[in-house]
C-alpha atoms as a PDB file:
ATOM      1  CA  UNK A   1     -36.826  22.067 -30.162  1.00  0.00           C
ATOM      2  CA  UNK A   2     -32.862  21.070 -29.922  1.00  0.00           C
ATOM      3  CA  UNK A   3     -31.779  17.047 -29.763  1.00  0.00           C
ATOM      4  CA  UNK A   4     -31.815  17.433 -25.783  1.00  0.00           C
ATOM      5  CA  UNK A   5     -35.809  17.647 -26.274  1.00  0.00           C
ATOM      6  CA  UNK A   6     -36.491  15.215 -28.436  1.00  0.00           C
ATOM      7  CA  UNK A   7     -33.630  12.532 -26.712  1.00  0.00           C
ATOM      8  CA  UNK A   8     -35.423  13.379 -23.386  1.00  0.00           C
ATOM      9  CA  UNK A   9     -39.022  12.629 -24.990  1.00  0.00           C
ATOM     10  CA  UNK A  10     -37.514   8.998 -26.551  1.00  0.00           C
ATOM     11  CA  UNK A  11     -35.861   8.585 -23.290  1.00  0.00           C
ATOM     12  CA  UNK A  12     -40.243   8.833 -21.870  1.00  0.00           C
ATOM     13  CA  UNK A  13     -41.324   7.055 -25.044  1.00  0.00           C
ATOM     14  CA  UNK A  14     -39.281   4.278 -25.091  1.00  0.00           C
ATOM     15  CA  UNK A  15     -38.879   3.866 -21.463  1.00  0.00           C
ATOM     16  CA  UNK A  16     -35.614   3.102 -21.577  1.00  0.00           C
ATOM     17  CA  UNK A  17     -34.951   3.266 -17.642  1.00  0.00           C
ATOM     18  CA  UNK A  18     -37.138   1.591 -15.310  1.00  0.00           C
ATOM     19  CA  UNK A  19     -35.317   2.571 -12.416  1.00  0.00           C
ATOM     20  CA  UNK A  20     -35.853   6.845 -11.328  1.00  0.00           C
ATOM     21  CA  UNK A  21     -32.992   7.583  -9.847  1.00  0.00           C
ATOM     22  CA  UNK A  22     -31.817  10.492 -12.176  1.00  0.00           C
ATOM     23  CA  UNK A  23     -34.527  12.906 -13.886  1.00  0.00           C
ATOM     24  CA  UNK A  24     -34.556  12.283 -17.798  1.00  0.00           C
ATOM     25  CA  UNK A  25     -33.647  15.616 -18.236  1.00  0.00           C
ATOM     26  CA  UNK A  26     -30.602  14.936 -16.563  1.00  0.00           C
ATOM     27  CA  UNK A  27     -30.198  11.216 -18.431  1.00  0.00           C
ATOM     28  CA  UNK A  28     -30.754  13.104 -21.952  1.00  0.00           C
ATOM     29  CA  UNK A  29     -28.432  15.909 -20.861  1.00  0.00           C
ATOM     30  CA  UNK A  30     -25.649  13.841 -20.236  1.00  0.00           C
ATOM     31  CA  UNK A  31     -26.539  11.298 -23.366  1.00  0.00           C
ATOM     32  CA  UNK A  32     -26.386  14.297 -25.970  1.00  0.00           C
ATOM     33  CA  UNK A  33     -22.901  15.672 -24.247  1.00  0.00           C
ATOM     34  CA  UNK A  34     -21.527  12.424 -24.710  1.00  0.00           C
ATOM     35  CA  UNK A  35     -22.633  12.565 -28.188  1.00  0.00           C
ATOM     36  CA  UNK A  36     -21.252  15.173 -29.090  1.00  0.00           C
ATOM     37  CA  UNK A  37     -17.716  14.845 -28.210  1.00  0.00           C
ATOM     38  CA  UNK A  38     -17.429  15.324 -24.243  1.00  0.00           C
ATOM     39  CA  UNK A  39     -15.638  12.391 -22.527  1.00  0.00           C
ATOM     40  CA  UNK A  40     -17.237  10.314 -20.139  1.00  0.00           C
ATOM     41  CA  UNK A  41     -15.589  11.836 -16.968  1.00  0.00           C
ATOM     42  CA  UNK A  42     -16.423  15.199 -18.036  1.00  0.00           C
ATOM     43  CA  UNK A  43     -19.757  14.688 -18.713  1.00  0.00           C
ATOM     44  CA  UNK A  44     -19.998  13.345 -15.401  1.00  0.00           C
ATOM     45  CA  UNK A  45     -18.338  16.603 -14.005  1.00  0.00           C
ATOM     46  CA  UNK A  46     -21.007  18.896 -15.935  1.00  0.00           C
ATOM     47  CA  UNK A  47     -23.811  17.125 -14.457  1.00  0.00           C
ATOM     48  CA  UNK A  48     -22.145  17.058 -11.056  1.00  0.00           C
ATOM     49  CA  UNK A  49     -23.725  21.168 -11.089  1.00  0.00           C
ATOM     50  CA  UNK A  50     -27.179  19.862 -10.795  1.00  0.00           C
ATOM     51  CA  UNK A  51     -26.697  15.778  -9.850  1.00  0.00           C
ATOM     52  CA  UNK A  52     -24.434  13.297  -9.010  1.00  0.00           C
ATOM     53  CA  UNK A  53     -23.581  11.007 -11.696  1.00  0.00           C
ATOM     54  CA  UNK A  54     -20.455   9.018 -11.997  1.00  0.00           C
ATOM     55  CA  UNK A  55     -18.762   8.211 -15.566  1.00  0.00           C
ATOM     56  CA  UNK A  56     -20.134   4.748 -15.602  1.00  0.00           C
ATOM     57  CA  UNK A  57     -23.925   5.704 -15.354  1.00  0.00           C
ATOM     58  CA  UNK A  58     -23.209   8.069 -18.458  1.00  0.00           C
ATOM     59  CA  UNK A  59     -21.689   5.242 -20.232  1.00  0.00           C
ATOM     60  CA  UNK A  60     -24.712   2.999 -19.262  1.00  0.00           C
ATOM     61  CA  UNK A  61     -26.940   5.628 -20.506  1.00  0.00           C
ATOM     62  CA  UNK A  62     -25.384   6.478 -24.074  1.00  0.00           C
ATOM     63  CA  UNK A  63     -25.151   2.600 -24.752  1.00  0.00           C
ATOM     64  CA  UNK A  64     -29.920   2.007 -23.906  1.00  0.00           C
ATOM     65  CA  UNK A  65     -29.197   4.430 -27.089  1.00  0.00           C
ATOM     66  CA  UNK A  66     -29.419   1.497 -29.471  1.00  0.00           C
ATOM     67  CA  UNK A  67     -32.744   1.101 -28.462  1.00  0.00           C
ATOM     68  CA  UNK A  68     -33.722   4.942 -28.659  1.00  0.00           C
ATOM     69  CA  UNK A  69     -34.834   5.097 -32.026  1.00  0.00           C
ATOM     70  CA  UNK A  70     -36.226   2.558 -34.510  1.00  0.00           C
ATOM     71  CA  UNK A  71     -35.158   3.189 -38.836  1.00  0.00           C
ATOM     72  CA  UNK A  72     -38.858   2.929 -40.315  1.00  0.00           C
ATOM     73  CA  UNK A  73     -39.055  -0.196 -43.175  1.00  0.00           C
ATOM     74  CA  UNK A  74     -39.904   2.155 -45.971  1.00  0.00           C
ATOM     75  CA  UNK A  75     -39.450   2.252 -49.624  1.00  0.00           C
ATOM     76  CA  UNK A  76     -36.403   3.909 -50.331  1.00  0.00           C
ATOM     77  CA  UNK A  77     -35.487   5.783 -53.730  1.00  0.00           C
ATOM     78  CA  UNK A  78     -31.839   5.457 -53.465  1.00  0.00           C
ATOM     79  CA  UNK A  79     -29.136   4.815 -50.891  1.00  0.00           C
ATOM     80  CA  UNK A  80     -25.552   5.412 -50.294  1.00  0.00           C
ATOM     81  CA  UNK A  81     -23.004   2.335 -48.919  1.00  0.00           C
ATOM     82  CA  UNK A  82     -19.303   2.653 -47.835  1.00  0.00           C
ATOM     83  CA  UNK A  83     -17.426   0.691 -45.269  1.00  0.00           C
ATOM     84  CA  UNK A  84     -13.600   2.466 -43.582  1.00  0.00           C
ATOM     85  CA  UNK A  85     -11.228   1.126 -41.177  1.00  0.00           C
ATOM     86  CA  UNK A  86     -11.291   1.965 -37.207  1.00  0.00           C
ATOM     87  CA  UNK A  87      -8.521   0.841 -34.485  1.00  0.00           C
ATOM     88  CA  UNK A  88      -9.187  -0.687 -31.447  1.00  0.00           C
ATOM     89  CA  UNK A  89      -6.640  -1.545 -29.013  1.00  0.00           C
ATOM     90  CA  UNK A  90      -4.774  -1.916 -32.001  1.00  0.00           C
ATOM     91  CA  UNK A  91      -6.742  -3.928 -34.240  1.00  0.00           C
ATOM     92  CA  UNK A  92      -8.569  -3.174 -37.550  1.00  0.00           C
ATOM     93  CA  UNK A  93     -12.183  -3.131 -37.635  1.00  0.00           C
ATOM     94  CA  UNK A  94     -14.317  -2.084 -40.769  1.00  0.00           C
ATOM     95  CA  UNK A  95     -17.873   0.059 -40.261  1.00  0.00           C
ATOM     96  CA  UNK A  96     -19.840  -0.769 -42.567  1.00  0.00           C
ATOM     97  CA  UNK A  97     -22.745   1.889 -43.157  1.00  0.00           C
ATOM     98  CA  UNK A  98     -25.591   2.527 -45.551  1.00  0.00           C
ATOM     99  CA  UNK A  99     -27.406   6.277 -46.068  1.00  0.00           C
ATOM    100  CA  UNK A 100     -30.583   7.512 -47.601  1.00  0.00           C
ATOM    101  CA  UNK A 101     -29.342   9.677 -50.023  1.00  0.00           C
ATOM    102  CA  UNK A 102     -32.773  11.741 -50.008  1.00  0.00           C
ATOM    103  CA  UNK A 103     -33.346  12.329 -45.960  1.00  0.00           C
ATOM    104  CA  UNK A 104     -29.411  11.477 -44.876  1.00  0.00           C
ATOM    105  CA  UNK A 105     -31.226   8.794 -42.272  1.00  0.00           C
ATOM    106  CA  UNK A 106     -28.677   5.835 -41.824  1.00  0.00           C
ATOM    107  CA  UNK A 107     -30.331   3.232 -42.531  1.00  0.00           C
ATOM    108  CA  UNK A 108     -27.861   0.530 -41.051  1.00  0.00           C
ATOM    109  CA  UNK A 109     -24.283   0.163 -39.407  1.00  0.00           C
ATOM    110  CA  UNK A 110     -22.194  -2.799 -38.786  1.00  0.00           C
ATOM    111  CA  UNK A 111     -19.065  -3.467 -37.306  1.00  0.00           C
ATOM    112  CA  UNK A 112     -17.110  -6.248 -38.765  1.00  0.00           C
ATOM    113  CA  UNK A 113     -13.637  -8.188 -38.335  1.00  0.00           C
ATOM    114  CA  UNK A 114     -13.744  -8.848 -42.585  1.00  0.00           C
ATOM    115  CA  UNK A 115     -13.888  -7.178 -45.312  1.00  0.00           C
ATOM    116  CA  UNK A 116     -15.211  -8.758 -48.555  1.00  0.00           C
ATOM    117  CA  UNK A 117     -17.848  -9.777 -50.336  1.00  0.00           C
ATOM    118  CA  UNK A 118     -19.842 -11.870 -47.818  1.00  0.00           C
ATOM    119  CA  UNK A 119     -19.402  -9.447 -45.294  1.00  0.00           C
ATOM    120  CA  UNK A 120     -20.954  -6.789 -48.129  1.00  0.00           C
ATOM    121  CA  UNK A 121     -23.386  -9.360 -48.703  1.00  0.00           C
ATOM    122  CA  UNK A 122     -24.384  -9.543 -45.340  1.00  0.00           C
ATOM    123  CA  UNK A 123     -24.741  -6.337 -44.490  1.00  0.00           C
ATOM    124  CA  UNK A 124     -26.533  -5.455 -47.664  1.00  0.00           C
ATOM    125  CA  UNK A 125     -28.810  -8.271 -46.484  1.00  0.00           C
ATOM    126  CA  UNK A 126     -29.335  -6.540 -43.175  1.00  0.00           C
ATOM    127  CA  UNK A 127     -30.273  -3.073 -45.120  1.00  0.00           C
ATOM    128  CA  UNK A 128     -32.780  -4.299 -47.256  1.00  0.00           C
ATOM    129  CA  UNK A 129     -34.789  -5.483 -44.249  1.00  0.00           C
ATOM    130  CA  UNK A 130     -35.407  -1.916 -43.573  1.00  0.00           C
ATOM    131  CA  UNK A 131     -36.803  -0.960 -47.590  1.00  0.00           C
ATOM    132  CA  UNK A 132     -39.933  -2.394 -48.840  1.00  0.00           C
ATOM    133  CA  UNK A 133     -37.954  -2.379 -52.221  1.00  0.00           C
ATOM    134  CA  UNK A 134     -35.322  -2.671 -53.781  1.00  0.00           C
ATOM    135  CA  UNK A 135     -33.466   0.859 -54.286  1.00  0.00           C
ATOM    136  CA  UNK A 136     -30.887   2.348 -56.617  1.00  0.00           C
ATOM    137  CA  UNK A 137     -27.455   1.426 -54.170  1.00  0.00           C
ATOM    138  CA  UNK A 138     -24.619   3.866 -55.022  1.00  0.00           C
ATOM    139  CA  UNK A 139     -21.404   2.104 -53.905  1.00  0.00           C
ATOM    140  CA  UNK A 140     -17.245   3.470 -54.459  1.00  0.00           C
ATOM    141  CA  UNK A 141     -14.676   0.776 -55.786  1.00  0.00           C
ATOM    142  CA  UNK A 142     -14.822  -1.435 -53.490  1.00  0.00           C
ATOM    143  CA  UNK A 143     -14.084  -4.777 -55.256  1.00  0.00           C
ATOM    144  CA  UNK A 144     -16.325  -6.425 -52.421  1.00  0.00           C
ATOM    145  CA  UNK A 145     -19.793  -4.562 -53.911  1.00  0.00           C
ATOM    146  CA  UNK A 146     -20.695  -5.789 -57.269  1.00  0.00           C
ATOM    147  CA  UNK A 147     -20.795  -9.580 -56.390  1.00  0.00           C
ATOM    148  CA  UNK A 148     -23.021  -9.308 -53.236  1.00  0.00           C
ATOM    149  CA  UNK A 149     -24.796  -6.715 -54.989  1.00  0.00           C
ATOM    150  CA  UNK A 150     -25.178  -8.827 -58.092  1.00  0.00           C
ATOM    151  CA  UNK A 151     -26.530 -11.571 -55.585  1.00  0.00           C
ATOM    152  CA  UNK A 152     -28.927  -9.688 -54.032  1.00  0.00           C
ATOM    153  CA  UNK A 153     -30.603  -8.238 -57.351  1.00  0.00           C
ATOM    154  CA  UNK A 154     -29.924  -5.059 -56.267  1.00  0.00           C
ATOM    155  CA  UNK A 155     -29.676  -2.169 -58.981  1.00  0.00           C
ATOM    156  CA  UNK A 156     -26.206  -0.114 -58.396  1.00  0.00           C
ATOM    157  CA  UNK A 157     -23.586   1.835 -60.151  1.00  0.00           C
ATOM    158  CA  UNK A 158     -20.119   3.507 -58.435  1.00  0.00           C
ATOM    159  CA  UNK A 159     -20.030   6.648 -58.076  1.00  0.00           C
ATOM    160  CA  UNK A 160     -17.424   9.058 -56.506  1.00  0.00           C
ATOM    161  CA  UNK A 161     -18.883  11.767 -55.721  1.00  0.00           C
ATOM    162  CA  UNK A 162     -22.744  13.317 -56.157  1.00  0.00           C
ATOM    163  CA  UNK A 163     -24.796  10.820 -54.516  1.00  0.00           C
ATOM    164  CA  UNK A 164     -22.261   9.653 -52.252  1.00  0.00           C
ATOM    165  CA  UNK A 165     -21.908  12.750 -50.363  1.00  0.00           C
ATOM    166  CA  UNK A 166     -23.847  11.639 -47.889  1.00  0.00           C
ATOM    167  CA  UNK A 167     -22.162   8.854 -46.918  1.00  0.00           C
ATOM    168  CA  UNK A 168     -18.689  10.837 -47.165  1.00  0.00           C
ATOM    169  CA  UNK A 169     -20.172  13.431 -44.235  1.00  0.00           C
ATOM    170  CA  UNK A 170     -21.645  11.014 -42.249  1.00  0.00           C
ATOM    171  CA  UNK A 171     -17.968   9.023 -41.819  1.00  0.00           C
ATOM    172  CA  UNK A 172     -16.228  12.561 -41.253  1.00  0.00           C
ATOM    173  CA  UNK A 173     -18.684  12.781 -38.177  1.00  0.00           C
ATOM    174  CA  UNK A 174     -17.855   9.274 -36.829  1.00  0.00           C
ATOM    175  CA  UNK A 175     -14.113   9.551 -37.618  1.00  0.00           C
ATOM    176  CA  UNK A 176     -13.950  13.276 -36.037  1.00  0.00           C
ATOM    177  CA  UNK A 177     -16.009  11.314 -32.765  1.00  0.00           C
ATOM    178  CA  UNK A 178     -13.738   8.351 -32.453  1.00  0.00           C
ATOM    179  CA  UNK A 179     -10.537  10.734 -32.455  1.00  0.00           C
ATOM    180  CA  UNK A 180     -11.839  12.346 -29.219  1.00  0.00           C
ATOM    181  CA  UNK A 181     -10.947   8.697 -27.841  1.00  0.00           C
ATOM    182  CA  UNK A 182      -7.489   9.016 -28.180  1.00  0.00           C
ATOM    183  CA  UNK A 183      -6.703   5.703 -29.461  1.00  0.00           C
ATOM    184  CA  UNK A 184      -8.289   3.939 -26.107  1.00  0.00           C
ATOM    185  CA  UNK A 185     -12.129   2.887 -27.097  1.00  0.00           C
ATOM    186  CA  UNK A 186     -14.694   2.823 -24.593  1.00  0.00           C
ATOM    187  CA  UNK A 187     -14.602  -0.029 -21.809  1.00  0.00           C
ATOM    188  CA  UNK A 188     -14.254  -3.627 -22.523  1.00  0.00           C
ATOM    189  CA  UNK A 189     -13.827  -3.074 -26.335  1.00  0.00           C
ATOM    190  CA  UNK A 190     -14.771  -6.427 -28.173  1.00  0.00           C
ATOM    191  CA  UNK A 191     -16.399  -6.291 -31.460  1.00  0.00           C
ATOM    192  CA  UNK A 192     -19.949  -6.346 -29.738  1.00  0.00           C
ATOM    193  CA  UNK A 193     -19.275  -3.553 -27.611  1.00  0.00           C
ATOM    194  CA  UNK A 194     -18.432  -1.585 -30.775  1.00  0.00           C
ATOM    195  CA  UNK A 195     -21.158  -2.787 -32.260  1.00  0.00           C
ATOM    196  CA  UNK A 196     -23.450  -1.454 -29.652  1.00  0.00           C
ATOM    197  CA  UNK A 197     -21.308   1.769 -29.332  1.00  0.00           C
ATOM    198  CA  UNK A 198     -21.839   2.230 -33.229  1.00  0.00           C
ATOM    199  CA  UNK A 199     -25.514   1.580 -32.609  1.00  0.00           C
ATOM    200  CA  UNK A 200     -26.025   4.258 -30.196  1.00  0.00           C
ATOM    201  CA  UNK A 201     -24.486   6.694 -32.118  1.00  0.00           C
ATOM    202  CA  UNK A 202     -26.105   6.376 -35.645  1.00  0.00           C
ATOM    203  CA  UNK A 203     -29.278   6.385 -33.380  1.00  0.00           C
ATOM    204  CA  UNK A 204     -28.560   9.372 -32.105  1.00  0.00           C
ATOM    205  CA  UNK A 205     -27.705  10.634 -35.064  1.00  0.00           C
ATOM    206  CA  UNK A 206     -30.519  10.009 -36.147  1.00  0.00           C
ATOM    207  CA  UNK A 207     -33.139  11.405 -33.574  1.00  0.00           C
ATOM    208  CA  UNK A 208     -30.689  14.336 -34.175  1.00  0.00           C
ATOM    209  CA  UNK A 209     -31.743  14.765 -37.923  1.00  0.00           C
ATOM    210  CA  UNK A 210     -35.467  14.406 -37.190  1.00  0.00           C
ATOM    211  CA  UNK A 211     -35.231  16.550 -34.327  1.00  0.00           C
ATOM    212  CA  UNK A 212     -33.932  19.303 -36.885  1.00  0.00           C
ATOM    213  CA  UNK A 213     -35.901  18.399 -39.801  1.00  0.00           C
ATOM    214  CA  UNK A 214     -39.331  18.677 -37.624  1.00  0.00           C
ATOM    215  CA  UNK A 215     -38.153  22.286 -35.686  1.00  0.00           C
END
């Protein structure tokens, strides 16, 4: 079973669309091309072979994706958290994300205008909501770690490499997606819109991993 089964299955599940104008075969079809790397308009074209479906319904359809899948509030052994830089329309934004360094779920992402130690502290905030502990937190240099995590009571060490290589992948697959923009994000680009974008993504990133991990 491939991610178009099980995104087609949350799609039933969740009941994302109340309206049944498309199939959710087609709705899932077009969600996983989109997340993959197609752009909106040819996504749009692909489906065109089997139904109608303009670039804006696709778009509609990959953003109910922040509501496709739900990270579990679990304890957690260990986690991974690193933040990098995106442009839009010209401006620097920092994702901030955190991975579970034993099952590579992502736990959390968060789009921010700041970087430093209360945003760290608020996103670490926002991570630990989903651990019924308090895990191990690998972290790089980042001067803006040790004080939130110091805060927070949070055992953590920096680390390079190792247990960090999860996070490291995981930002070579959003940074390889975003370049397929070409520098233009996706309509009506404020921070919340990225946000969402950002949300639908690790989600589907997500269902992606279980998908695998359960075939």
């Amino acid at each position: 079973m491939g991610m178009l089964h099980w995104v087609e299955n949350a799609i039933r599940y969740r009941k994302l669309f109340v309206r049944k104008r498309k199939s959710e075969r087609i709705r899932a079809l077009g969600i996983v091309l989109y997340h993959l790397g197609l752009s909106l308009r040819d996504v749009s074209m692909v489906l065109g072979y089997a139904e109608d479906a303009s670039h804006e319904a696709v778009r509609e359809w990959y953003s109910r994706c922040k509501h496709i899948f739900d990270v579990d509030t679990r304890e957690r052994r260990a986690l991974a958290i690193d933040e990098s830089k995106i442009k839009v329309q010209g401006k620097w934004l920092y994702v901030w994300a955190a991975i579970d360094i034993d099952t590579w779920e992502v736990v959390h992402a968060w789009v921010s205008q700041g970087r430093s130690g209360f945003e760290a502290l608020q996103f670490i905030r926002a991570v630990l909501k989903k651990c019924k502990n308090k895990p191990f937190i690998y972290v790089d240099g980042g001067p803006w770690y040790p004080w939130a995590l110091n805060r927070l009571g949070v055992p953590w060490e920096r680390k390079t490499f190792g247990p960090r290589n999860p996070i490291e992948q995981w930002f070579g697959i959003l940074k390889q997606r975003i370049k397929r923009f070409y520098n233009r994000w996706p309509h009506n680009a404020t921070i919340d819109k990225v946000n969402e974008w950002i949300r639908s993504f690790v989600n589907c990133y997500n269902l992606r991993r279980l998908g695998g991990a359960l075939c």
